[in-house]
C-alpha atoms as a PDB file:
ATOM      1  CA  UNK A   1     111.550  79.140 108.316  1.00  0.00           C
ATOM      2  CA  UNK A   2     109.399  77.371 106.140  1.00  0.00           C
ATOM      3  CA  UNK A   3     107.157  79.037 103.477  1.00  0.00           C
ATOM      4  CA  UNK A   4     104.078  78.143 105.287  1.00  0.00           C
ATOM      5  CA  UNK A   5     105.594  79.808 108.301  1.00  0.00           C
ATOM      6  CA  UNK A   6     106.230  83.616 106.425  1.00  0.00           C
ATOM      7  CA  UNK A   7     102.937  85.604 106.425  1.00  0.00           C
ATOM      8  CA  UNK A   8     103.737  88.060 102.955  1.00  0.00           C
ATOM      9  CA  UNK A   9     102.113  91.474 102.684  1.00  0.00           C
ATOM     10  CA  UNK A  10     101.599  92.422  98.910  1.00  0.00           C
ATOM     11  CA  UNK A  11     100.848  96.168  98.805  1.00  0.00           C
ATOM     12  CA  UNK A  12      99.027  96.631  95.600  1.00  0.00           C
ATOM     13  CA  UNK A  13      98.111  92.802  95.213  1.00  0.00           C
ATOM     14  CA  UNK A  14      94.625  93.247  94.002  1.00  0.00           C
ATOM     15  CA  UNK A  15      96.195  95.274  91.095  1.00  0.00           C
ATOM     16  CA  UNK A  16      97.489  93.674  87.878  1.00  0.00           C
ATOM     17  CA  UNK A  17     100.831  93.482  89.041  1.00  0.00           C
ATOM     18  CA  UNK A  18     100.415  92.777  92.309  1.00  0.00           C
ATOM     19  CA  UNK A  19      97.424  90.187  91.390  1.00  0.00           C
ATOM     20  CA  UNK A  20     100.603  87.753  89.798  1.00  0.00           C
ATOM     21  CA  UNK A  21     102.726  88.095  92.698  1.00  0.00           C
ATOM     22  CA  UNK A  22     100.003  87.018  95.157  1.00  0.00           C
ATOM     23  CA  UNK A  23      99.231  83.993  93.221  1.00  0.00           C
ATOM     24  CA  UNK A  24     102.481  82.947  92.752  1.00  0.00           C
ATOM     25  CA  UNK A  25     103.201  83.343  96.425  1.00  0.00           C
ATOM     26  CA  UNK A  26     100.196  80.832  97.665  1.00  0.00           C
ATOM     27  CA  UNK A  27     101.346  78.766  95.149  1.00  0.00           C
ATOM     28  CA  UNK A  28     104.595  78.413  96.798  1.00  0.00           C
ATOM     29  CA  UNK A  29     103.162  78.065 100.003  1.00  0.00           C
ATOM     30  CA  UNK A  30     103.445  81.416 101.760  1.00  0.00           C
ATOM     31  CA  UNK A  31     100.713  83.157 103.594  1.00  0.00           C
ATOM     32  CA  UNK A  32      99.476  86.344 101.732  1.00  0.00           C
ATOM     33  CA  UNK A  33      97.770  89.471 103.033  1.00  0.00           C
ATOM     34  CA  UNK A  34      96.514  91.935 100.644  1.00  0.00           C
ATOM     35  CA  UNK A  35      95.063  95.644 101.962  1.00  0.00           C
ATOM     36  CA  UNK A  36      92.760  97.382  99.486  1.00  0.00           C
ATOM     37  CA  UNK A  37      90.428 100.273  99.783  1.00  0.00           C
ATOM     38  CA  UNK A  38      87.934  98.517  97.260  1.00  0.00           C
ATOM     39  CA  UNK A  39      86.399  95.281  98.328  1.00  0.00           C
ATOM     40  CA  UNK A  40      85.108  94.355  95.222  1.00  0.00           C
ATOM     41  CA  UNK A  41      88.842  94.025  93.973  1.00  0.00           C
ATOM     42  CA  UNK A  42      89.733  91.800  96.802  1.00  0.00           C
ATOM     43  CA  UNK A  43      86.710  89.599  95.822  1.00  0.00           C
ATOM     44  CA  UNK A  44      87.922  89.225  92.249  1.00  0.00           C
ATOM     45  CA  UNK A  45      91.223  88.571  94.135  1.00  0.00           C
ATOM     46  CA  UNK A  46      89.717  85.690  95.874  1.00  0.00           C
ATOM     47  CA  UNK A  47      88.005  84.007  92.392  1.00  0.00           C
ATOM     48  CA  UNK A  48      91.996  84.579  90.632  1.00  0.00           C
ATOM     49  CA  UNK A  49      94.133  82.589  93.183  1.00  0.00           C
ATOM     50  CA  UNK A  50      94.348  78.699  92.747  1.00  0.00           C
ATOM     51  CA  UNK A  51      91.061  77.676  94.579  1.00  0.00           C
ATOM     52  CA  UNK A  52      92.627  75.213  96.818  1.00  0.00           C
ATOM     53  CA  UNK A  53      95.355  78.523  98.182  1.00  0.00           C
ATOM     54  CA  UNK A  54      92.154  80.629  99.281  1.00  0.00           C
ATOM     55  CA  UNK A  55      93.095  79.771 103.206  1.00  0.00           C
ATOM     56  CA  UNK A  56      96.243  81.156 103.368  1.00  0.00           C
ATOM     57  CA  UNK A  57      94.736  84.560 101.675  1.00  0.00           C
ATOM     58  CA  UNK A  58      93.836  87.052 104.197  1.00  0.00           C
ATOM     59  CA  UNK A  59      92.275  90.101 102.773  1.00  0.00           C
ATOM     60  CA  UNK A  60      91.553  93.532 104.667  1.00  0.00           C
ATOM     61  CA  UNK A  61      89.389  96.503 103.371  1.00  0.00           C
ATOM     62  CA  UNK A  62      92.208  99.413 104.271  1.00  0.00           C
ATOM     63  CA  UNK A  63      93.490 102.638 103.194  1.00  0.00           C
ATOM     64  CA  UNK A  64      97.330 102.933 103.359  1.00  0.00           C
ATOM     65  CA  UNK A  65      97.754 106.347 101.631  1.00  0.00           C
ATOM     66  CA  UNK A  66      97.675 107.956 104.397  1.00  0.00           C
ATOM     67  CA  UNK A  67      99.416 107.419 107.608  1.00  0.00           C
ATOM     68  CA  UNK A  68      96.738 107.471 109.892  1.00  0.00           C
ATOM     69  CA  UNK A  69      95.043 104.401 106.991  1.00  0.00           C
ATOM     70  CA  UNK A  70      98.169 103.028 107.407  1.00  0.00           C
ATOM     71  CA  UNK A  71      99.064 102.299 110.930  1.00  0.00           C
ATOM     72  CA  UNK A  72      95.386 101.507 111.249  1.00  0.00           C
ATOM     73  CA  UNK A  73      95.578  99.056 109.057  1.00  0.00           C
ATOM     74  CA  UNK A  74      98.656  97.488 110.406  1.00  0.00           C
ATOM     75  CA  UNK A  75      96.800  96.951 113.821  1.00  0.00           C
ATOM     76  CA  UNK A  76      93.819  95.145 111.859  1.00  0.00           C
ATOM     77  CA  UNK A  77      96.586  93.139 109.929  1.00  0.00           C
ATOM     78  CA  UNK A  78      98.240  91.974 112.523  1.00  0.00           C
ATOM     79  CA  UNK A  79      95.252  91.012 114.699  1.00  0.00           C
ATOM     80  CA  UNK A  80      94.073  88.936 112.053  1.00  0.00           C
ATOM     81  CA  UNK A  81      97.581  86.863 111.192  1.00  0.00           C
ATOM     82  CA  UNK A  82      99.913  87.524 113.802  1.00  0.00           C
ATOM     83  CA  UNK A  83     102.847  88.712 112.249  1.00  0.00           C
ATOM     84  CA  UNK A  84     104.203  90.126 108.951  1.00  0.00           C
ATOM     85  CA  UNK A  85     107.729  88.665 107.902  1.00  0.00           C
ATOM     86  CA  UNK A  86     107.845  89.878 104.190  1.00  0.00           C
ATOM     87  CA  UNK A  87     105.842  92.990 102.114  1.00  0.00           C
ATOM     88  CA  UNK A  88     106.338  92.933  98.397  1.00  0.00           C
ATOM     89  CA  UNK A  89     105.276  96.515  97.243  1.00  0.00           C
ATOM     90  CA  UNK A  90     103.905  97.358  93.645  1.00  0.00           C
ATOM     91  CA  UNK A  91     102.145 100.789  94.583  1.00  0.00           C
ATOM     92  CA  UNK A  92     104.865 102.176  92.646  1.00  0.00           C
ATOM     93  CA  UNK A  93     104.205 100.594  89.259  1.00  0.00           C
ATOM     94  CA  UNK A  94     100.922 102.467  87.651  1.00  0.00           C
ATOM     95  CA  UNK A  95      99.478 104.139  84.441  1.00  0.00           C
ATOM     96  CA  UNK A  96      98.761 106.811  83.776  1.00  0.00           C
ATOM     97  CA  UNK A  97      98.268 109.132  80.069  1.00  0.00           C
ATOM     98  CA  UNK A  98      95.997 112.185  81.271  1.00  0.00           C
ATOM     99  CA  UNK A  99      97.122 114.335  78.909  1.00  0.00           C
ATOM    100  CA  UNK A 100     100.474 116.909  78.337  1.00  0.00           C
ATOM    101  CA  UNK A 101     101.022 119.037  81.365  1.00  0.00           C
ATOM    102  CA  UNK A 102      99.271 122.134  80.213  1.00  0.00           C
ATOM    103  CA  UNK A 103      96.043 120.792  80.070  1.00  0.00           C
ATOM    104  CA  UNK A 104      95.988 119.360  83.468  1.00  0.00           C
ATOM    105  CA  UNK A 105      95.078 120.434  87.121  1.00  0.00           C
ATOM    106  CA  UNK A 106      97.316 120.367  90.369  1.00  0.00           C
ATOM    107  CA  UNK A 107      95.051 118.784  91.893  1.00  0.00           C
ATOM    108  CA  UNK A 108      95.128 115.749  89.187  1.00  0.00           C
ATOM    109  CA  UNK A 109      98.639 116.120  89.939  1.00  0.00           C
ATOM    110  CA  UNK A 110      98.656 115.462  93.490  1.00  0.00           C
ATOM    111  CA  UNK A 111      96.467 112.719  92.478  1.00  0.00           C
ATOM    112  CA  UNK A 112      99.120 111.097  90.892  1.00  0.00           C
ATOM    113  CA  UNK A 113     102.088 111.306  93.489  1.00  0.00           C
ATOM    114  CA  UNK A 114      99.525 110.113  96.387  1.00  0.00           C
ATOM    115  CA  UNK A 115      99.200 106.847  94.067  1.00  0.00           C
ATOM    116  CA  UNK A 116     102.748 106.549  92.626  1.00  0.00           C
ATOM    117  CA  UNK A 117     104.937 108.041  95.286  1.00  0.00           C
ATOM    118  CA  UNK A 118     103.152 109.212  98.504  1.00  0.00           C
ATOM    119  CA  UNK A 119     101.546 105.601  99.007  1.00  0.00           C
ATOM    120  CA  UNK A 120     104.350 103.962  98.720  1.00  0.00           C
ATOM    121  CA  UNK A 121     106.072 106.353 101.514  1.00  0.00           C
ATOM    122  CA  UNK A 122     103.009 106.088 104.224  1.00  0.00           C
ATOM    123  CA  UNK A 123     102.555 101.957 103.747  1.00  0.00           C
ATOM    124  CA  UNK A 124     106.764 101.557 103.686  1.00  0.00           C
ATOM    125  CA  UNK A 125     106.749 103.779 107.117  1.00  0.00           C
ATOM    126  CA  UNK A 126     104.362 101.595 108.249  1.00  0.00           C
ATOM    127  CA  UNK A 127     105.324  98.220 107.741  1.00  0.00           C
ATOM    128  CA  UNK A 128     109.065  98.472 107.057  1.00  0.00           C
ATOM    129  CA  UNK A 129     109.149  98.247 110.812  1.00  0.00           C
ATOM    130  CA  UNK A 130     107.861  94.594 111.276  1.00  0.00           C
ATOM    131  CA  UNK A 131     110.480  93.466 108.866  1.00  0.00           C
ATOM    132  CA  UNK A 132     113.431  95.331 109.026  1.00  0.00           C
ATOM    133  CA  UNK A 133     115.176  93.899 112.132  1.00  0.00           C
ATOM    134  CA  UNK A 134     114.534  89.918 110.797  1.00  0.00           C
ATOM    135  CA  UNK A 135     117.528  88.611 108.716  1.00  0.00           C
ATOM    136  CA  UNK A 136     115.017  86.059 107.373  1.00  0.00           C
ATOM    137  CA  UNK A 137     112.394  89.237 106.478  1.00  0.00           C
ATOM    138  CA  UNK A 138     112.370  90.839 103.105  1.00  0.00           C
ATOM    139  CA  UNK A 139     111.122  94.348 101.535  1.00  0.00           C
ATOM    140  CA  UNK A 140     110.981  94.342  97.851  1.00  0.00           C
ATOM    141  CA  UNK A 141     109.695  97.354  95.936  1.00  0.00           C
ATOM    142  CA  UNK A 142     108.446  96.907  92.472  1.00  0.00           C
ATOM    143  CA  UNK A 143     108.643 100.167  90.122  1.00  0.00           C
ATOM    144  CA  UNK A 144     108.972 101.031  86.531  1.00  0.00           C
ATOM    145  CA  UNK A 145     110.882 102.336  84.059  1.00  0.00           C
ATOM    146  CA  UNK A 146     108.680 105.377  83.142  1.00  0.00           C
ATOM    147  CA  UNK A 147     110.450 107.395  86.096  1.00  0.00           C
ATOM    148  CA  UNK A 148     112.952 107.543  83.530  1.00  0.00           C
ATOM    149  CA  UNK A 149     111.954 108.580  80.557  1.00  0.00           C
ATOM    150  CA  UNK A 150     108.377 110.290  79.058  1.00  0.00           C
ATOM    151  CA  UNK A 151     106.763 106.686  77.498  1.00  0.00           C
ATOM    152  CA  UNK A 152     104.709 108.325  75.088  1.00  0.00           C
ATOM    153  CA  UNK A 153     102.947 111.634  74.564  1.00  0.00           C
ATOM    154  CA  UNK A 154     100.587 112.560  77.270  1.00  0.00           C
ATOM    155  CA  UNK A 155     101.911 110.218  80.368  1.00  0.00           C
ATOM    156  CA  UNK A 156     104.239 113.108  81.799  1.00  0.00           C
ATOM    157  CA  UNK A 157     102.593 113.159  85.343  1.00  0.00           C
ATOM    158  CA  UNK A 158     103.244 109.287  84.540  1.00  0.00           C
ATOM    159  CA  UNK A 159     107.139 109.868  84.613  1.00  0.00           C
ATOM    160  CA  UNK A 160     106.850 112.076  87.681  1.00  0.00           C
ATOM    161  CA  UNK A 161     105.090 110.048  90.116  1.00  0.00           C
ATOM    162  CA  UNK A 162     107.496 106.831  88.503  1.00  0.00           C
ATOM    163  CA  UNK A 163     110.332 109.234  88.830  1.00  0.00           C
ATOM    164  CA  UNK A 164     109.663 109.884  92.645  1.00  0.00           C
ATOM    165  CA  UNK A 165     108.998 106.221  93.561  1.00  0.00           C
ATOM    166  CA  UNK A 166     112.099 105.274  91.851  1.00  0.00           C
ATOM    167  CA  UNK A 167     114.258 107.593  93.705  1.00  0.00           C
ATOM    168  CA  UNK A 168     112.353 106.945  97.201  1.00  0.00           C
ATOM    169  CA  UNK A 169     113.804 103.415  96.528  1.00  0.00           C
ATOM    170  CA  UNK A 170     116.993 104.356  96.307  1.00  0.00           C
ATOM    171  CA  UNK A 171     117.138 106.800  99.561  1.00  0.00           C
ATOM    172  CA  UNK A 172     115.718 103.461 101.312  1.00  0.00           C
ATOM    173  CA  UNK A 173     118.726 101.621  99.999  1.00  0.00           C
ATOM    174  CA  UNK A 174     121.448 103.918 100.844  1.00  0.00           C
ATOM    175  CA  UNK A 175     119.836 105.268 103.978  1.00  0.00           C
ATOM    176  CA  UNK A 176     119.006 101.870 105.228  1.00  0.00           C
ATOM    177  CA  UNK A 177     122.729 100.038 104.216  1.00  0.00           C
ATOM    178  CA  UNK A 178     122.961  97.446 106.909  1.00  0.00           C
ATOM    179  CA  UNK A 179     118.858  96.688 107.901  1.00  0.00           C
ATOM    180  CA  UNK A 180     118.978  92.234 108.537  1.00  0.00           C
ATOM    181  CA  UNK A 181     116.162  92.277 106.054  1.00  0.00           C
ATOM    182  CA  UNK A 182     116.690  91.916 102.287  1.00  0.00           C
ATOM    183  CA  UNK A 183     115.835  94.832 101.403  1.00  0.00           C
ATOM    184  CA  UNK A 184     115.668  94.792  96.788  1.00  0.00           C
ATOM    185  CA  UNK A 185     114.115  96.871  93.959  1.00  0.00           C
ATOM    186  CA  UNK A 186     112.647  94.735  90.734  1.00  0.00           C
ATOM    187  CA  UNK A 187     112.166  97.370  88.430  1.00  0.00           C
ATOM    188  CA  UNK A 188     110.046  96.393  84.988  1.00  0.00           C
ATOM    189  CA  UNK A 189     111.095  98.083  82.071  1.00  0.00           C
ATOM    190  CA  UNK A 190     107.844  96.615  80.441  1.00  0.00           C
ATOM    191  CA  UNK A 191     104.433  96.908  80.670  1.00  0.00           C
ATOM    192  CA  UNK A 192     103.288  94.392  82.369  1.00  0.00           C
ATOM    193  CA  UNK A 193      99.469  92.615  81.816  1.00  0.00           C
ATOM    194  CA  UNK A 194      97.233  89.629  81.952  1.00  0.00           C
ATOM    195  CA  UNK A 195      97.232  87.215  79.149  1.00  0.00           C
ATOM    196  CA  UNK A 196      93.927  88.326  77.214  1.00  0.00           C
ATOM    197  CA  UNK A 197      95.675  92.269  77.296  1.00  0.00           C
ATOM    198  CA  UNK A 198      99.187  91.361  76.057  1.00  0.00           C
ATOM    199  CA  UNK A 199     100.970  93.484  73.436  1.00  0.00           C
ATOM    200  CA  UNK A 200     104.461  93.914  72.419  1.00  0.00           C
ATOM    201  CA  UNK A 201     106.493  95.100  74.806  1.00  0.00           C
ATOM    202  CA  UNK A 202     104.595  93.462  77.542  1.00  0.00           C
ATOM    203  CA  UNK A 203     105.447  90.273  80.011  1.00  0.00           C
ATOM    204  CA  UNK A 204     102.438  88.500  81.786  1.00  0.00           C
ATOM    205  CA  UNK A 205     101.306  89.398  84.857  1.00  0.00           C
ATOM    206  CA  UNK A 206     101.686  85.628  86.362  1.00  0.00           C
ATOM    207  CA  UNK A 207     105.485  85.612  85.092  1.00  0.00           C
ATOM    208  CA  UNK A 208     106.279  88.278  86.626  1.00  0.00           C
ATOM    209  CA  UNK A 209     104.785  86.935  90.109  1.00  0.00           C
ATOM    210  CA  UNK A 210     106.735  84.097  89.615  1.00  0.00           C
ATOM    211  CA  UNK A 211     110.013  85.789  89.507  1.00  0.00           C
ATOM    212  CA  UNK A 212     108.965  88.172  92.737  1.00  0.00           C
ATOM    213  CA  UNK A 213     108.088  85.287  94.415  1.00  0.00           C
ATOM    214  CA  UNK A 214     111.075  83.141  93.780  1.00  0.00           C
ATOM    215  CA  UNK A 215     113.343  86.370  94.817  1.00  0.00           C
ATOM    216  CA  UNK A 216     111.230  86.202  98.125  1.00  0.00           C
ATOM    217  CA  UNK A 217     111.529  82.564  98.709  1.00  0.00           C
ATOM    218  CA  UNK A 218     115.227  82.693  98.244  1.00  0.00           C
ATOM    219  CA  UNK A 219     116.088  84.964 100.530  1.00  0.00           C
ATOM    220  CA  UNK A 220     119.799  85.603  99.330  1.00  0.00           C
ATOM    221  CA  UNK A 221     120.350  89.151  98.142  1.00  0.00           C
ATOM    222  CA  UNK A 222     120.148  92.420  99.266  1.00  0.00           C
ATOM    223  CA  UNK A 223     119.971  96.139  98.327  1.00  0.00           C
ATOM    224  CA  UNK A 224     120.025  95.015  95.166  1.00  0.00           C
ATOM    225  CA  UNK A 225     118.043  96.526  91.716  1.00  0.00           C
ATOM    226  CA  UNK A 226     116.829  93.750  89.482  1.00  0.00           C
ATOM    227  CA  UNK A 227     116.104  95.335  86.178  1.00  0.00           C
ATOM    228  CA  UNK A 228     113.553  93.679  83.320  1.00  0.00           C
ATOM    229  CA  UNK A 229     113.992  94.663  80.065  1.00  0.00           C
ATOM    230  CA  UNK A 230     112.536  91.571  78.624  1.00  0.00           C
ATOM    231  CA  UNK A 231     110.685  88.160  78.922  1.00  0.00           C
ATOM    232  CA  UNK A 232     113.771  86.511  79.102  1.00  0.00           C
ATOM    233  CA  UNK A 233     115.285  88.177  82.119  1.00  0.00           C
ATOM    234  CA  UNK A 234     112.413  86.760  84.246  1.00  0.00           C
ATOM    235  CA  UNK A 235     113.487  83.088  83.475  1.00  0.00           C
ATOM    236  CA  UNK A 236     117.485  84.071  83.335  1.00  0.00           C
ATOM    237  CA  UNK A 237     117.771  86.188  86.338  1.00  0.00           C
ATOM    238  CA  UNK A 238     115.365  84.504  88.368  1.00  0.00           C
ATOM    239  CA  UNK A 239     113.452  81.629  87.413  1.00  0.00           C
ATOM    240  CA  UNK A 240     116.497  79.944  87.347  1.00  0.00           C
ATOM    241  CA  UNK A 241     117.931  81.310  90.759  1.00  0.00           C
ATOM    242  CA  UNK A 242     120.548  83.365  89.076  1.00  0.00           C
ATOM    243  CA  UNK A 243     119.815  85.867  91.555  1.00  0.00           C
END
């Protein structure tokens, strides 16, 4: 199957993150679908891209916190394109630095699982499904490092919403051992941001699309946690199809 043949959902893609990944994916041919509660991020979307990719972008106004968003979004999707045959997911890769946990509210709590964690549960239940049963499909998750330690003062409900994503990946892995799909984790150690907002200790947005995208293309590992500590382990461990 040819790239112009695999229609990619990229959960998150209007995001920074997930912005990167989508380009680099219409660059490489593939078909892109990106769901988004905010339509004015999908427009912005739609200016980023490479102008001459903007057929193969399909975009859908959508809620997929929730199942009931979800699975209504799925039937829109699919009407629209036909089929899904990979999802790259970056719902679980956020900020956040509210404050320490004293001085916040359950509620801003809850606010942060349903964007870290619980999203990333209700869209997976959803469109794992169209993928799972393809040994040419693929499911790649895309967390961070700040489920595993507190990043700085203030970004504790941070580290719990990471720290749930993170280990939701992991009970996919090991409950899921022998789905067809490749099924993999990247997991960015770094901040990650577009080239205007880089700092130390951050890798551009579009690199890091470029690596997701060449671990899609390639199709040839599974169940698998790719782990970015640094600039040069996008070019190392995939750029150069050391995957």
């Amino acid at each position: 199957m040819s790239s112009s043949d695999r229609v990619v959902l990229a959960l998150g893609g209007a995001g920074t993150v997930g912005s990167g990944i989508v380009k680099a994916l219409l660059d490489k041919g593939f078909r892109v679908a990106v769901i988004s509660r905010d339509g004015n991020r999908l427009e912005k979307l739609q200016n980023f891209i490479t102008p001459s990719t903007k057929d193969h972008l399909y975009t859908l106004v959508g809620d997929v916190g929730t199942e009931e968003g979800a699975e209504a979004a799925k039937t829109s999707l699919l009407k629209s394109v036909g089929k899904v045959t990979d999802v790259v997911s970056s719902l679980g890769f956020s900020w956040w630095q509210g404050g320490p946990p004293h001085t916040q509210t359950l509620k801003e709590l809850h606010q942060v699982l349903e964007t870290l964690l619980l999203s990333t549960f209700t869209s997976w239940k959803a469109f794992f499904p169209l993928v799972k049963d393809s040994a040419s499909g693929t499911y790649t998750f895309i967390t961070g490092g700040a489920g595993e330690r507190l990043l700085m003062p203030g970004t504790g409900f941070l580290t719990l919403g990471a720290a749930g994503a993170l280990a939701f990946c992991q009970v996919v892995r090991e409950e899921y051992p022998d789905v067809p799909c490749k099924l993999n984790e990247v997991k960015v150690n770094m901040g990650v941001a577009t080239a205007e907002r880089m700092g130390p200790g951050y890798i551009n947005h579009l690199d890091l699309g470029e690596a997701v995208a060449s671990l899609v293309e390639k199709r040839n590992t599974s169940h698998k946690v790719f782990s970015i500590n640094s600039p040069a382990d996008l070019k190392t461990v995939f750029l150069e199809g050391k995957v």
